[in-house]
Protein backbone atom coordinates (compact mmCIF):
# COMPACT_ATOMS: atom_id res chain seq x y z
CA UNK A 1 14.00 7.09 22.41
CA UNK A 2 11.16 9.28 21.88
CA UNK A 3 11.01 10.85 18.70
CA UNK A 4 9.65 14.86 18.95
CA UNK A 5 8.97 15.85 15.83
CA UNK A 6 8.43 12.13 13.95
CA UNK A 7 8.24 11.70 10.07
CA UNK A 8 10.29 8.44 9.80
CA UNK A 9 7.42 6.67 8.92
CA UNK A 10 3.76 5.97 9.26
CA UNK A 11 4.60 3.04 10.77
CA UNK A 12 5.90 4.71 13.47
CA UNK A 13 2.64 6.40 13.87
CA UNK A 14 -0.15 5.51 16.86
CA UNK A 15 -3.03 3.37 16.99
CA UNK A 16 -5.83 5.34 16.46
CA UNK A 17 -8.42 5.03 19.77
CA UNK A 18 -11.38 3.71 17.60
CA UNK A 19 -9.37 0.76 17.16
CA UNK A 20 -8.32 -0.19 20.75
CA UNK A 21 -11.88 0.50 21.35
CA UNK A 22 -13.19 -1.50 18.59
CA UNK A 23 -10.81 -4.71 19.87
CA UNK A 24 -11.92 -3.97 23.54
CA UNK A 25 -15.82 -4.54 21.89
CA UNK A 26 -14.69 -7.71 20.80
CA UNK A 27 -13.20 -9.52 23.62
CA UNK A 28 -15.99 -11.66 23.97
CA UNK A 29 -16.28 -15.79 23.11
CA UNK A 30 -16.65 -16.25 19.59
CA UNK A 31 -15.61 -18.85 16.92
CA UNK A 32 -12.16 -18.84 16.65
CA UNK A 33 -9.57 -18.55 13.47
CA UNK A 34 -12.11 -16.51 10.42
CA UNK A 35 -15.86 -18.02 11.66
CA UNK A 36 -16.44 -15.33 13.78
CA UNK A 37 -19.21 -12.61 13.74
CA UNK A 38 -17.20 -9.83 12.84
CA UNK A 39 -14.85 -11.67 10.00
CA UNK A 40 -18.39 -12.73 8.34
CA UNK A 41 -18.99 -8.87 7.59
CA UNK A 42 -15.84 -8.05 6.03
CA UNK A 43 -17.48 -9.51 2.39
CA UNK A 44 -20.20 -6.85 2.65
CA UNK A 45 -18.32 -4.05 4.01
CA UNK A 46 -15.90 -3.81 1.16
CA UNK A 47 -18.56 -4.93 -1.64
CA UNK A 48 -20.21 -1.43 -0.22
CA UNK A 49 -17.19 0.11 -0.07
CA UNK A 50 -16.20 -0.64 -4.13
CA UNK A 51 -19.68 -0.95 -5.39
CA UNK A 52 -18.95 -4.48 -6.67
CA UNK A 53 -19.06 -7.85 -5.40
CA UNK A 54 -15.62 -8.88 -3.58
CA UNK A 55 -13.98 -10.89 -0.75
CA UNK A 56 -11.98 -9.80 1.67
CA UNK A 57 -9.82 -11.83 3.98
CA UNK A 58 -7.63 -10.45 7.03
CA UNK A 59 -3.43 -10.68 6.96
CA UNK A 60 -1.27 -9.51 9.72
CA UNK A 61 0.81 -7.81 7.30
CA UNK A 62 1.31 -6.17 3.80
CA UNK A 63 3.51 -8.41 2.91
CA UNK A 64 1.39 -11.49 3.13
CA UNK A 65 -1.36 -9.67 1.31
CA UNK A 66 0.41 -8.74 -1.38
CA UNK A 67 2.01 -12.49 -1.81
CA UNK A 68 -0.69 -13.88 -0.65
CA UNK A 69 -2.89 -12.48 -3.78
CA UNK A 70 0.46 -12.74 -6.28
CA UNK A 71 0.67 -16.23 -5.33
CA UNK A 72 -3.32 -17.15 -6.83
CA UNK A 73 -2.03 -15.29 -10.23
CA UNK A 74 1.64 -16.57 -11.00
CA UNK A 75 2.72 -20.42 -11.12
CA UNK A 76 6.38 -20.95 -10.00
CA UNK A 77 7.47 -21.05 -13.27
CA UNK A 78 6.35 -17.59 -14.13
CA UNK A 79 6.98 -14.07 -13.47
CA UNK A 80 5.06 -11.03 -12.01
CA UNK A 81 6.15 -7.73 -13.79
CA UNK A 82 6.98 -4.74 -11.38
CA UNK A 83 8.72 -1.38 -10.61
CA UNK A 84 12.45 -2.01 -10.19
CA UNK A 85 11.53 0.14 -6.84
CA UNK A 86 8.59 -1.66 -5.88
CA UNK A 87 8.29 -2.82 -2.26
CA UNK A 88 7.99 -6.30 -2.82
CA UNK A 89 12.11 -6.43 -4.62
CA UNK A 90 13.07 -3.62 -2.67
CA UNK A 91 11.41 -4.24 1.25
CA UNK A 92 10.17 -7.69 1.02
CA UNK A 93 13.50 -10.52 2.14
CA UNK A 94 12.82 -12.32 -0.90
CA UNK A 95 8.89 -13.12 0.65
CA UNK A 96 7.23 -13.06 -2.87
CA UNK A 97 9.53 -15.56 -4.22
CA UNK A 98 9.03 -17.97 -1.29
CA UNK A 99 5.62 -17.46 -1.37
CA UNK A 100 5.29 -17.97 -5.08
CA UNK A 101 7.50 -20.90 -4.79
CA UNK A 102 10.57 -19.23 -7.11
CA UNK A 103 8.86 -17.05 -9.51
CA UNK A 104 10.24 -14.64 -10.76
CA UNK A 105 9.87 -10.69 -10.04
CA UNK A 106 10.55 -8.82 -13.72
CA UNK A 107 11.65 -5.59 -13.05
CA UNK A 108 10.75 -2.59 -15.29
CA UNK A 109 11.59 1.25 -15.47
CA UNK A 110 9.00 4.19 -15.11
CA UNK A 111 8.90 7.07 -13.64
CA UNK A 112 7.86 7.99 -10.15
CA UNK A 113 8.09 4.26 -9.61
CA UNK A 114 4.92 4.36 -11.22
CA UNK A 115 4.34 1.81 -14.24
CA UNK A 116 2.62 2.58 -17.94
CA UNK A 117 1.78 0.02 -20.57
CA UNK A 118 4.79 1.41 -22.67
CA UNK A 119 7.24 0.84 -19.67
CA UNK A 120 5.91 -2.91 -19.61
CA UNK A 121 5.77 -3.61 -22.81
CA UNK A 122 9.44 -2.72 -23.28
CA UNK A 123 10.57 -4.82 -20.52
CA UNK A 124 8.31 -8.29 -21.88
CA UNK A 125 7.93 -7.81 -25.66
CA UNK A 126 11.59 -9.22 -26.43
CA UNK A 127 10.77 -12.25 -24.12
CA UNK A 128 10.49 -15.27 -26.36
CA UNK A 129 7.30 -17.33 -26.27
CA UNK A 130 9.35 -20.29 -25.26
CA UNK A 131 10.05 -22.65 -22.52
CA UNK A 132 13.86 -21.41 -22.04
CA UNK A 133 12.31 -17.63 -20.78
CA UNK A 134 10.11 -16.91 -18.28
CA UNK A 135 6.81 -15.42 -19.26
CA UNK A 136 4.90 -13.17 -17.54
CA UNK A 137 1.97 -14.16 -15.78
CA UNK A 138 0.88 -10.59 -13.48
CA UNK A 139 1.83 -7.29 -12.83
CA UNK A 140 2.00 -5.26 -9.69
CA UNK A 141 1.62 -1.95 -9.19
CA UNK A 142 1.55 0.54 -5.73
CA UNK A 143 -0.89 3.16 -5.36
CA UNK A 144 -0.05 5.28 -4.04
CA UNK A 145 3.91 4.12 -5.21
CA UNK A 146 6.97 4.07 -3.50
CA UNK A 147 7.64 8.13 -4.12
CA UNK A 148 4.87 8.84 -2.99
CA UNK A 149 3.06 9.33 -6.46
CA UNK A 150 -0.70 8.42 -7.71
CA UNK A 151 -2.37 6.66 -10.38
CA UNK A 152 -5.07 8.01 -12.01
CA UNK A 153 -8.47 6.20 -13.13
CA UNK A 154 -7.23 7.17 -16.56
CA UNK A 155 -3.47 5.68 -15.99
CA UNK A 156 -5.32 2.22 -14.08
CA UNK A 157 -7.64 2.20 -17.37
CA UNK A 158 -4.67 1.99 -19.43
CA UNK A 159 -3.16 -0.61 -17.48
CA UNK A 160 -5.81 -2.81 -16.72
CA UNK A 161 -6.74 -2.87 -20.58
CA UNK A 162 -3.18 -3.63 -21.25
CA UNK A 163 -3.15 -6.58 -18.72
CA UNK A 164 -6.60 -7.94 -20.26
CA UNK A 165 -5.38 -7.58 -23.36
CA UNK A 166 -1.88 -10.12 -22.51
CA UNK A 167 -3.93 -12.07 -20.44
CA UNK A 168 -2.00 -10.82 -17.02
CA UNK A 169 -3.20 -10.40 -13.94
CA UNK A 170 -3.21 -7.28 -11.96
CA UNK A 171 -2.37 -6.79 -8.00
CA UNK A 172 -2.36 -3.40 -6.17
CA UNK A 173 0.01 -3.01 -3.70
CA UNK A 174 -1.71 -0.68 -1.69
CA UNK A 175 0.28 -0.02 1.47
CA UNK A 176 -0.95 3.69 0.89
CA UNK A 177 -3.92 2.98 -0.74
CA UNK A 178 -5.75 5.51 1.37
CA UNK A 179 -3.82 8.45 0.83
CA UNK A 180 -4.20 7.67 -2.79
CA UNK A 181 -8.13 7.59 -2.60
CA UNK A 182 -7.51 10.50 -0.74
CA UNK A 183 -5.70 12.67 -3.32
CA UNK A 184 -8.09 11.63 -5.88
CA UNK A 185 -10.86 13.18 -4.43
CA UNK A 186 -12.19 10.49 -1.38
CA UNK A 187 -13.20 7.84 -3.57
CA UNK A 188 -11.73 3.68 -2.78
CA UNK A 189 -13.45 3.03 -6.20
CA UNK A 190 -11.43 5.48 -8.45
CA UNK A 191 -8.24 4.89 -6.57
CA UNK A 192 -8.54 0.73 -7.90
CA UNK A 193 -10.30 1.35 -11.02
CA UNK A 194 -9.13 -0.50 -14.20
CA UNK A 195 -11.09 -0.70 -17.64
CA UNK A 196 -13.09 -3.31 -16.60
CA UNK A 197 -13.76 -2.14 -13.27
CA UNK A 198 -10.88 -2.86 -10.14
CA UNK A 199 -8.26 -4.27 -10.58
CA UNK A 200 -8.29 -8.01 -9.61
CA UNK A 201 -6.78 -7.53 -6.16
CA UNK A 202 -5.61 -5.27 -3.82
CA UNK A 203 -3.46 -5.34 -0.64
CA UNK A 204 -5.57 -2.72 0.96
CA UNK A 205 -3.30 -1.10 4.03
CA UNK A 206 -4.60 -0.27 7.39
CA UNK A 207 -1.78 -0.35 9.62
CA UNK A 208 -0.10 2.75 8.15
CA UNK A 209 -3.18 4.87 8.55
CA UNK A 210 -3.67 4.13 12.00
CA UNK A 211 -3.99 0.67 12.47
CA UNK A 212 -2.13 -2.12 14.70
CA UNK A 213 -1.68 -5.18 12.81
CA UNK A 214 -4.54 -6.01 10.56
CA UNK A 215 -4.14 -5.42 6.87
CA UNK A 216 -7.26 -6.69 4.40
CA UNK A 217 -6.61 -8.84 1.04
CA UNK A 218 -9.32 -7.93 -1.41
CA UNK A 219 -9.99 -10.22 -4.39
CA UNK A 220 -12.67 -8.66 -7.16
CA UNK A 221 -13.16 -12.16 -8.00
CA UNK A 222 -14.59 -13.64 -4.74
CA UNK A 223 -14.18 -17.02 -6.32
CA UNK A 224 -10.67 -16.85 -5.76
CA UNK A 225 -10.98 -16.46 -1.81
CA UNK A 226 -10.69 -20.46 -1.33
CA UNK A 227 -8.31 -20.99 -2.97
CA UNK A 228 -6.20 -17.49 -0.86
CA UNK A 229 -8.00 -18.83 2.72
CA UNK A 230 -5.87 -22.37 1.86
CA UNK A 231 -2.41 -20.49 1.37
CA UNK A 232 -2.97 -18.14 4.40
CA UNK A 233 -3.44 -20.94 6.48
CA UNK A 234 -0.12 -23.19 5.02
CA UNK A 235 1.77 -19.66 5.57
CA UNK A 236 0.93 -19.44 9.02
CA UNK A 237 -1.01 -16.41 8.71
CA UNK A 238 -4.96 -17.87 9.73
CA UNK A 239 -5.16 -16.38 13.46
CA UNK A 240 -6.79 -18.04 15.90
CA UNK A 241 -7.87 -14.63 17.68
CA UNK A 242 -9.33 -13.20 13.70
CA UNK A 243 -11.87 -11.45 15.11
CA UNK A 244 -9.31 -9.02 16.71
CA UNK A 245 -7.99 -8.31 13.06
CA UNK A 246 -11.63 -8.55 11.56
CA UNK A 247 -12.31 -5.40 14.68
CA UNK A 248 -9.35 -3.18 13.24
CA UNK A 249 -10.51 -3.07 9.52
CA UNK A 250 -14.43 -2.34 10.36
CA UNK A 251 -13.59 0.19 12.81
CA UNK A 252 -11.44 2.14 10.11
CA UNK A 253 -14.52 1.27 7.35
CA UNK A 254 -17.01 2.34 9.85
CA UNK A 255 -17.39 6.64 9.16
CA UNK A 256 -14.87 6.48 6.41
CA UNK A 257 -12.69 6.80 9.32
CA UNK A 258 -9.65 4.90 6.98
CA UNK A 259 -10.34 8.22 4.44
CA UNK A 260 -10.64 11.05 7.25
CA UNK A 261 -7.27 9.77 8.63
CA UNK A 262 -5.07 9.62 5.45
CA UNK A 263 -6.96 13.40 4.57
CA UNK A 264 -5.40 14.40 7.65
CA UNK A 265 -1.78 12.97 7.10
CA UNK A 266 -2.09 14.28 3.04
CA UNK A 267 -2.90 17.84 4.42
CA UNK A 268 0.24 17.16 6.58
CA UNK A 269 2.42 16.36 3.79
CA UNK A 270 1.12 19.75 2.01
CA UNK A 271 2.09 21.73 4.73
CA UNK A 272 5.65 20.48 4.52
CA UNK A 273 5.84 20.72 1.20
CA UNK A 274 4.80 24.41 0.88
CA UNK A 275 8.35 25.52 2.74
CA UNK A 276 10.18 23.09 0.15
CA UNK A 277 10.39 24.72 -3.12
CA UNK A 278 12.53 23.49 -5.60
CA UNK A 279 13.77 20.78 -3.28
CA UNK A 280 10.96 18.50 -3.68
CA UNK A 281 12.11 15.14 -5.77
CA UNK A 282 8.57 14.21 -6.88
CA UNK A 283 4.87 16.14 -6.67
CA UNK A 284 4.04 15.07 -3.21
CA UNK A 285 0.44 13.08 -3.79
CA UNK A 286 0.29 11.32 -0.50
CA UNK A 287 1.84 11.60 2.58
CA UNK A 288 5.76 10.80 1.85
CA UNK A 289 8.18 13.93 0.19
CA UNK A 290 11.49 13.25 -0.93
CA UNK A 291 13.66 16.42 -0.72
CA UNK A 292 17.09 17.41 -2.30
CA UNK A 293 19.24 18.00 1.46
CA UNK A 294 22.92 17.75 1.87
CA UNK A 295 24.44 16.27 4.80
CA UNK A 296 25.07 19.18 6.91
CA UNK A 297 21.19 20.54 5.74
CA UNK A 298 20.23 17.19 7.36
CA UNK A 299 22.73 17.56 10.66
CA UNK A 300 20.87 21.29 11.07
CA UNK A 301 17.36 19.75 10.80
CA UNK A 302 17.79 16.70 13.02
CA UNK A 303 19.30 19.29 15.38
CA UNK A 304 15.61 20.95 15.58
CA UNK A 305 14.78 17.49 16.40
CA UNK A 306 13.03 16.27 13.27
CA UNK A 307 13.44 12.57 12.74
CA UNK A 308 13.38 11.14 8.75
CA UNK A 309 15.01 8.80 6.79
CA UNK A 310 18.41 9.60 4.23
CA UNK A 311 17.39 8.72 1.09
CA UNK A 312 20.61 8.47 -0.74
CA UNK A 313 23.71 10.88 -0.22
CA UNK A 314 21.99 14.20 -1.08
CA UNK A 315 18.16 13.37 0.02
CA UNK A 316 16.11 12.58 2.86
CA UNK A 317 12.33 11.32 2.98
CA UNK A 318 9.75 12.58 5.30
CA UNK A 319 6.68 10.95 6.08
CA UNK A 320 3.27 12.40 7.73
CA UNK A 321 0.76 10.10 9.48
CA UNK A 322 -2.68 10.07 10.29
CA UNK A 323 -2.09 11.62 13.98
CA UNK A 324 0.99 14.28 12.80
CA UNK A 325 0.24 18.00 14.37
CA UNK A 326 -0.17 20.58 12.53
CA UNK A 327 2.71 22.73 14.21
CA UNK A 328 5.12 20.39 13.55
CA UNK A 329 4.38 19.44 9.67
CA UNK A 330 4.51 23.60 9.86
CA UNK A 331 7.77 23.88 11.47
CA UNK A 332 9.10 21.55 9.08
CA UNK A 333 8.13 23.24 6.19
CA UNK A 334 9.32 26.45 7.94
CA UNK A 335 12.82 24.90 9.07
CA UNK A 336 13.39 23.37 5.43
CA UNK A 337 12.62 26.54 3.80
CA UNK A 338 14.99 28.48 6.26
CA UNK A 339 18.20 26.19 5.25
């Protein structure tokens, strides 16, 4: 079926033609699995890209990137704090706790599915320092989260103090992550910031914002990267081919094209948004808007042949992408604002 007016999801969304161009460039003999020419210049391209020494290692999906990086953080026997919404206990089939060999996922309140020190501290300050509780040993956090909302470099301040502070480790699940940068003004470096500087890794999406199937785990303290290129390869996730992955992510570095693409889909999400009013859920801050419909609302918008998602019994969710026209993010906001 071919959708007409699409805002199921950005996963839903093309492959943008840099990218099949950028693959087509590197169909040439080269070292196989991650020793190839183009995999070598990840390192550099994001340690320009965040101002600060890093490493950066390809995954097929976000789901390996964010266990991937959970797993160097949290021993079995511990627990990573995160939204009770979050993707990884919501969208994940139980991969973080097969990838982290049982631990635990502690699941705290906070608004917007967003997290604040408060919101964690009330979920782990009763936990007893004792051998019959789990303790914490990370959190996780999405930017931009699962409605759509942003953290600020003054709400990552406050949380990566916070996690220095318990000794924690903090992961950015950032599906979205370009929309976020995007919102805040264009910059990867405020979107990850944390007291200290990033935040010590990042599950930095591509495949959302016009990618195929490449998706970049970034780890602020490169030392870690042995110890993540050893797990990647006992999950089954070290390519032969890398250097097709390696081609996706520098293609959507190269120009800021990874920036000018979630712009687009953010603008998208505006336009929408201006025709819904008091419907809106949450402040739209990326690309996703979550709007108060009834069912028969729904029936008369799917009838104009807008495709989204319900989102409970009196809601649906739209989503914009990177390649979303401008007529039909307008006729949406037109057709919601007619109902």
């Amino acid at each position: 079926m071919t959708l007409t007016k699409p805002f199921l999801s950005d996963n839903a969304a093309a492959v943008h033609p840099k990218l099949w161009e950028a693959m087509r460039a590197a169909d040439e003999p080269d070292n196989p699995y991650d020793g190839d020419r183009l995999s070598a210049e990840l390192d550099a391209a994001f340690t320009a890209l965040f101002g600060r020494e890093c490493a950066a290692l390809w995954v097929a999906t976000g789901t390996a990137a964010n266990c991937l990086a959970l797993a160097t953080m949290c021993a079995p026997h511990g627990g990573v704090v995160c939204h009770r919404e979050a993707h990884i206990e919501v969208d994940e089939g139980g991969a973080p706790g097969f990838y982290l060999h049982g631990a635990k996922l502690m699941l705290a309140e906070g608004e917007g599915a967003k997290l604040t020190p408060e919101d964690i501290a009330a979920l782990i300050d009763p936990i007893r320092n004792d051998v019959h509780q789990v303790q914490p040993h990370a959190i996780a956090i999405t930017q931009a989260s699962e409605y759509g909302r942003t953290y600020t470099p003054g709400e990552l301040a406050g949380l990566g103090a916070f996690a220095k502070g318990r000794k924690l480790g903090l992961h950015m699940d950032g599906a979205r992550f370009a929309n976020a940068a995007a919102f805040l003004g264009g910059s990867a470096v405020e979107a990850a910031r944390s007291a200290s500087g990033p935040v010590d890794s990042l599950a930095f999406g591509f495949i959302k914002n016009g990618g195929m199937g490449a998706e970049a785990v970034i780890l602020f303290d490169p030392e870690r990267a042995a110890e993540v290129r050893y797990r990647r390869k006992r999950a089954g996730h070290l390519q032969c081919k890398g250097r097709y992955l390696a081609a996706q992510i520098l293609a959507m570095l190269d120009g800021d094209l990874w920036l000018a693409n979630a712009a687009h889909a953010n603008a998208a999400a505006q336009e929408v948004a201006a025709g819904c009013g008091e419907r809106l859920l949450h402040p739209v801050e990326a690309n996703e808007l979550f709007v108060h419909l009834t069912q028969a609302e729904r029936a008369a918008l799917r009838a104009q042949d807008f495709a989204f998602y319900d989102w409970g019994a009196q809601s649906a969710r739209f989503v914009t992408a990177w390649n979303t026209r401008a007529q039909d993010a307008a006729a949406l906001g037109k057709a919601i604002a007619a109902l």
